[in-house]
C-alpha atoms as a PDB file:
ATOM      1  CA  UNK A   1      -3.374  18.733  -6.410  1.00  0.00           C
ATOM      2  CA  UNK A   2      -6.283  17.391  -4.450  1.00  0.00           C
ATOM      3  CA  UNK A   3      -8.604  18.308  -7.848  1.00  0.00           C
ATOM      4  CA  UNK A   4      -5.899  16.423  -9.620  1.00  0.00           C
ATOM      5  CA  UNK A   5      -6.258  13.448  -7.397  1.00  0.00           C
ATOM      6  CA  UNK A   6      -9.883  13.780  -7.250  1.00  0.00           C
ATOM      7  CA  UNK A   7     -10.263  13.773 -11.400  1.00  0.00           C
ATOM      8  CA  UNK A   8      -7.850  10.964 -11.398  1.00  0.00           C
ATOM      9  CA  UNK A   9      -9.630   8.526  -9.069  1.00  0.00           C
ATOM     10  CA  UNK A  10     -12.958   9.124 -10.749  1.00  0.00           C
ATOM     11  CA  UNK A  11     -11.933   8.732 -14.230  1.00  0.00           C
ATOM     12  CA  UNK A  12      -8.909   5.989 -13.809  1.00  0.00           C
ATOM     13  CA  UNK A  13     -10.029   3.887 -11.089  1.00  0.00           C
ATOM     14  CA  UNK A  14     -13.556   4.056 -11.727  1.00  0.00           C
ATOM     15  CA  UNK A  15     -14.364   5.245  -8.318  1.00  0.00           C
ATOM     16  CA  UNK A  16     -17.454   7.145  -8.654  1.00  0.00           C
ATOM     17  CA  UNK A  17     -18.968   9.160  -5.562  1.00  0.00           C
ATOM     18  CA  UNK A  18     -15.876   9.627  -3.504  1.00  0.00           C
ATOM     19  CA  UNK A  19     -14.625  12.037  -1.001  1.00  0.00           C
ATOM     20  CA  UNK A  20     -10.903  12.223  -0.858  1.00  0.00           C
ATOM     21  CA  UNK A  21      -9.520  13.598   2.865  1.00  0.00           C
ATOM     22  CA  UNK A  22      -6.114  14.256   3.353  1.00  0.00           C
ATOM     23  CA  UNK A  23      -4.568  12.284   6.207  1.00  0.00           C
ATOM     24  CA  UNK A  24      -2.706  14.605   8.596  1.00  0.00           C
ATOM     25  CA  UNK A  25      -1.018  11.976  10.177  1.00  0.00           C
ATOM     26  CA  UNK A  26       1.580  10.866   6.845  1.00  0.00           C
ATOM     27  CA  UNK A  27       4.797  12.043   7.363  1.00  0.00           C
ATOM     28  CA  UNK A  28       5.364  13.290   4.056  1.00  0.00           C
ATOM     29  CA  UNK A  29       1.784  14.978   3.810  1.00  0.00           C
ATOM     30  CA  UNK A  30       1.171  12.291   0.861  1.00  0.00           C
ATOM     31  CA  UNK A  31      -1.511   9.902   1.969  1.00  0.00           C
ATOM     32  CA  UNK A  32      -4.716  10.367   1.025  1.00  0.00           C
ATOM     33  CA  UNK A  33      -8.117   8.334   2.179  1.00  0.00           C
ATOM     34  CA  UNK A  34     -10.667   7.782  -0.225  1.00  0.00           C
ATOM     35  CA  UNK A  35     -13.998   6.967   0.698  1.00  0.00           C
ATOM     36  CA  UNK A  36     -17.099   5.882  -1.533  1.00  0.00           C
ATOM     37  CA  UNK A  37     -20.466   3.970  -1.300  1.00  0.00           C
ATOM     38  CA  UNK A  38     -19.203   1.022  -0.354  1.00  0.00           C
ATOM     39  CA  UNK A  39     -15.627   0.907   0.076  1.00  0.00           C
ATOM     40  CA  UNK A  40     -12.258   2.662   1.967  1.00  0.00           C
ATOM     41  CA  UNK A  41      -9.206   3.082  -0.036  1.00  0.00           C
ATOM     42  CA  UNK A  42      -5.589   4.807   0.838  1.00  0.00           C
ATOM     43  CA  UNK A  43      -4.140   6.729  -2.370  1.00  0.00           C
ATOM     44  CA  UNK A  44      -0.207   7.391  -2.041  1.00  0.00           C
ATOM     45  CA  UNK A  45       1.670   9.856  -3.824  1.00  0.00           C
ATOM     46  CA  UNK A  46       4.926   9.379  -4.883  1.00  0.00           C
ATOM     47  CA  UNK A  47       7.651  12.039  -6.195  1.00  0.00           C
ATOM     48  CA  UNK A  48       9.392   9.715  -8.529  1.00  0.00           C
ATOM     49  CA  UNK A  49       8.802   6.942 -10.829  1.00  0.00           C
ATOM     50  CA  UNK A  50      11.356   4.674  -9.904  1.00  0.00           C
ATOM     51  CA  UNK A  51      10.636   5.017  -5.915  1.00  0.00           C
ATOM     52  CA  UNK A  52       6.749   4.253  -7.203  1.00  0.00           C
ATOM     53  CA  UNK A  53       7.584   0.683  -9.453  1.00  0.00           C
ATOM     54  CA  UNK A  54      10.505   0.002  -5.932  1.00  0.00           C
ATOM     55  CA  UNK A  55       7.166   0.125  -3.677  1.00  0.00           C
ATOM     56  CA  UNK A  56       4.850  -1.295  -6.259  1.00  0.00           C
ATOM     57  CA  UNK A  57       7.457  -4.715  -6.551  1.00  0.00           C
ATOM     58  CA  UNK A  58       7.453  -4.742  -2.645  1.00  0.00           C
ATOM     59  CA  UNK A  59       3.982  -4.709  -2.489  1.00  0.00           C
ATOM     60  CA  UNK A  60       3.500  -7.268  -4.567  1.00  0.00           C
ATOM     61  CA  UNK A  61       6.681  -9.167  -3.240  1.00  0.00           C
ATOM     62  CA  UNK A  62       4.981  -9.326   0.103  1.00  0.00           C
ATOM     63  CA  UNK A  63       1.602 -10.417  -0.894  1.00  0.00           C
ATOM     64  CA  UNK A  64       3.389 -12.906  -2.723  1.00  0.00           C
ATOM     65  CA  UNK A  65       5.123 -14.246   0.348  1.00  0.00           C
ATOM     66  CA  UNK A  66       2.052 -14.469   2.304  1.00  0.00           C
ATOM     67  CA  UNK A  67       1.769 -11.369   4.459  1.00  0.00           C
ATOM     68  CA  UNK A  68      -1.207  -9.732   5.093  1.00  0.00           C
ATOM     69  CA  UNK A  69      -1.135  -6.297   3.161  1.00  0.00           C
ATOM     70  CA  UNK A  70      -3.725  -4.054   1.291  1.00  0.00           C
ATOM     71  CA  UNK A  71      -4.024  -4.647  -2.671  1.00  0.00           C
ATOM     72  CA  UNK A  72      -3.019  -2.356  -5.098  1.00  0.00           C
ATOM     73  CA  UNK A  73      -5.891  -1.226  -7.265  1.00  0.00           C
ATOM     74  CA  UNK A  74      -5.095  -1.406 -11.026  1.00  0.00           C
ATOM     75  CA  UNK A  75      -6.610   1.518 -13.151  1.00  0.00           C
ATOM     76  CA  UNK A  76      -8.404   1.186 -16.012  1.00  0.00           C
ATOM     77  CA  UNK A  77      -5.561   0.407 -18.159  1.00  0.00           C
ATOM     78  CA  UNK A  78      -4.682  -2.595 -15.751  1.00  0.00           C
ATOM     79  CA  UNK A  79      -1.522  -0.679 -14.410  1.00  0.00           C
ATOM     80  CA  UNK A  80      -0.557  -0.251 -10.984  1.00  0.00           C
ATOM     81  CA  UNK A  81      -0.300   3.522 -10.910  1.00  0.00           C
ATOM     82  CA  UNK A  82      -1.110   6.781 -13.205  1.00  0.00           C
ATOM     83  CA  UNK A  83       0.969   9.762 -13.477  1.00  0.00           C
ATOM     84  CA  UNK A  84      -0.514  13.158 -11.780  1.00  0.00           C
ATOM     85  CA  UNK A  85       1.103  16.281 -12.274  1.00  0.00           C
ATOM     86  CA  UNK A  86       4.420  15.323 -12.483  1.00  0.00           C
ATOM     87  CA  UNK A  87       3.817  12.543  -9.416  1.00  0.00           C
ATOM     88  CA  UNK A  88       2.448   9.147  -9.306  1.00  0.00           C
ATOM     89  CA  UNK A  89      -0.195   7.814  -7.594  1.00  0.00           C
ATOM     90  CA  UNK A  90      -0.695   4.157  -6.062  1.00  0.00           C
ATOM     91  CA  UNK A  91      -4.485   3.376  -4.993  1.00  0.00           C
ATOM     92  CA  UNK A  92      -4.807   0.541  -2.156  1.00  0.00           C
ATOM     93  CA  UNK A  93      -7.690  -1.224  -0.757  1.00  0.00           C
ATOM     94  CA  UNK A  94      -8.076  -0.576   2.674  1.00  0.00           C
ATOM     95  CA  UNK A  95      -7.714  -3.096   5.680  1.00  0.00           C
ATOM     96  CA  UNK A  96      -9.781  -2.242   9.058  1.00  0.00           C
ATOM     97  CA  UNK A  97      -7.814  -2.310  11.696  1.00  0.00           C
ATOM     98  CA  UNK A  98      -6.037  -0.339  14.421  1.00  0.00           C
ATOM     99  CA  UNK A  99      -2.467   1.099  15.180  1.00  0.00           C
ATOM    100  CA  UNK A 100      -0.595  -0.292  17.525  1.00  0.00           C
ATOM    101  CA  UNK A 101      -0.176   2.456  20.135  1.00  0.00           C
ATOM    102  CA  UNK A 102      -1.384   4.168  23.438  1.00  0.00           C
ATOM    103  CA  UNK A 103      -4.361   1.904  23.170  1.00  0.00           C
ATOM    104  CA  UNK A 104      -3.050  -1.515  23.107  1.00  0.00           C
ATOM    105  CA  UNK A 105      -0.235  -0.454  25.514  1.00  0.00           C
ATOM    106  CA  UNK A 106      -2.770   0.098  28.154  1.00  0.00           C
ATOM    107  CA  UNK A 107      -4.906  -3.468  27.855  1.00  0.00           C
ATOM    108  CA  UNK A 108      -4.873  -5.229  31.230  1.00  0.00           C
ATOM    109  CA  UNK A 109      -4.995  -8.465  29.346  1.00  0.00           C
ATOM    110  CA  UNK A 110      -1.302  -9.871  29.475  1.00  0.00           C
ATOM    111  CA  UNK A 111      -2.480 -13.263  27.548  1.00  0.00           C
ATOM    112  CA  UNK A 112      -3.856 -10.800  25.012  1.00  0.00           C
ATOM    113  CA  UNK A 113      -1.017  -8.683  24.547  1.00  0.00           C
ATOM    114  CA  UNK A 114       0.948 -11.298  24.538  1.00  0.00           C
ATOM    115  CA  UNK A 115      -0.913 -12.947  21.707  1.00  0.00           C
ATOM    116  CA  UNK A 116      -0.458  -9.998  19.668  1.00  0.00           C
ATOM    117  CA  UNK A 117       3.330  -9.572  20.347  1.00  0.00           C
ATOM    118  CA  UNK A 118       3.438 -13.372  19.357  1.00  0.00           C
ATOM    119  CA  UNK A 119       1.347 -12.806  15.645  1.00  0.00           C
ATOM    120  CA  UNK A 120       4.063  -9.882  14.893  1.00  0.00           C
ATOM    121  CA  UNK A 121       7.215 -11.870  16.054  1.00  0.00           C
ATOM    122  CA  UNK A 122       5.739 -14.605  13.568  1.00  0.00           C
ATOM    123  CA  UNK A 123       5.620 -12.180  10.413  1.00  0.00           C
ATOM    124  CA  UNK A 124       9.332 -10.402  11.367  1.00  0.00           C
ATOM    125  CA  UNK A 125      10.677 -13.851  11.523  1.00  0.00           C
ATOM    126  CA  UNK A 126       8.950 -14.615   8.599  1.00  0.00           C
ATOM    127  CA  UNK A 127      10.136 -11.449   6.481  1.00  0.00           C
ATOM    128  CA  UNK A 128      13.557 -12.035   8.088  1.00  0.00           C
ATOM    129  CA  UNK A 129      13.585 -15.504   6.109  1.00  0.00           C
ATOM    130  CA  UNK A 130      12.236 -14.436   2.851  1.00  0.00           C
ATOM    131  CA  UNK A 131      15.416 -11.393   2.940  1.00  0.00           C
ATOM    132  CA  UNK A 132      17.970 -12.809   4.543  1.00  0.00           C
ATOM    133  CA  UNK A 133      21.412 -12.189   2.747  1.00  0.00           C
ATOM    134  CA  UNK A 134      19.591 -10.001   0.727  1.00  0.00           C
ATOM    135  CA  UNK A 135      19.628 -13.281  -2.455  1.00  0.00           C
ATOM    136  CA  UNK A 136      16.884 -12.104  -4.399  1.00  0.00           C
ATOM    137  CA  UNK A 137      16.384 -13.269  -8.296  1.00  0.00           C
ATOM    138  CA  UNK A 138      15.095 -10.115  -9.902  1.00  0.00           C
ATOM    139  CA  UNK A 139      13.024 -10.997 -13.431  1.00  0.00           C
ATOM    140  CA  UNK A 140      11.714  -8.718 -15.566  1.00  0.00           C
ATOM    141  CA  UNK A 141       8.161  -9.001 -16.745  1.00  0.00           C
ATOM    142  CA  UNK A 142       6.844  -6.154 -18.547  1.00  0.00           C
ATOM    143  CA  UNK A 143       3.177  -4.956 -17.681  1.00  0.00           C
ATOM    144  CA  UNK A 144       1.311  -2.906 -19.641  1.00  0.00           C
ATOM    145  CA  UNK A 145       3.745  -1.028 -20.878  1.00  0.00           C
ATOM    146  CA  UNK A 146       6.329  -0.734 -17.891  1.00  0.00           C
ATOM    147  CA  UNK A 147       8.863  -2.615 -17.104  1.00  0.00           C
ATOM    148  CA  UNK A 148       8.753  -4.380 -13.314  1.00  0.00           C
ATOM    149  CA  UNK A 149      11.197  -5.953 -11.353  1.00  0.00           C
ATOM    150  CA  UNK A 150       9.711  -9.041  -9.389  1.00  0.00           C
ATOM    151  CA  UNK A 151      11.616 -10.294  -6.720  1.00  0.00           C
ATOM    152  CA  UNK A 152      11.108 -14.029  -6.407  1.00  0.00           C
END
């Protein structure tokens, strides 16, 4: 698979130069990082088309909305993912940054935690807004071949 993914990145995205690592830390063992002369990217693989164009319209539905989320890399074809080996793969730009964890728990800096807490309250409300009773208008725009739900 990793050959697959490899091939696929150089030859679809354009992404000459790479090294792909396989993150550990996914919890389906699906992530991958991708790494070239000037740039980080995250490459997902998903099982199923339908779970792929679901993640792909939330994506977009998010960035659309205003939240602060990595870009989906179109391929060469200008499509949002390629099929490899019976999978599909979803190529993201990569945003620096750090998990919220053992780290951030231990900052002495109440103001500063507090500040953070604050920034992610904001977004949850926000999301919470854009979803609430679930009264979505799905259209259908067709892209490049596929056939996309956008949630507006």
């Amino acid at each position: 698979m990793e050959e697959n993914i490899f091939n696929t990145i150089r030859h679809e995205y354009k992404i000459e130069n790479c090294i792909i690592e396989k993150r550990n830390d996914s919890t389906d063992g699906n992530v991958y990082t991708i790494f070239d002369n000037q740039n980080k990217f995250i490459a997902k693989i998903y099982k199923q088309e339908e779970h792929t164009k679901s993640m792909i319209n939330l994506h977009l539905f998010l960035i659309k909305n205003g939240f602060i989320v990595p870009n989906i890399v179109k391929n060469i074809n200008g499509d949002y993912y390629c099929n490899i080996e019976n999978n599909y793969i979803v190529v993201y730009t990569f945003i620096n940054g750090e998990q919220y964890g053992p780290k951030f728990e231990n900052i002495e800096n109440i103001e500063y935690k507090n500040n953070i807490v604050r920034k992610l309250a904001i977004q949850l409300r926000k999301l919470h807004e854009i979803t609430r009773d679930n009264k979505f208008i799905i259209q259908k725009k067709r892209m490049r071949g596929s056939l996309f739900c956008i949630l507006t």
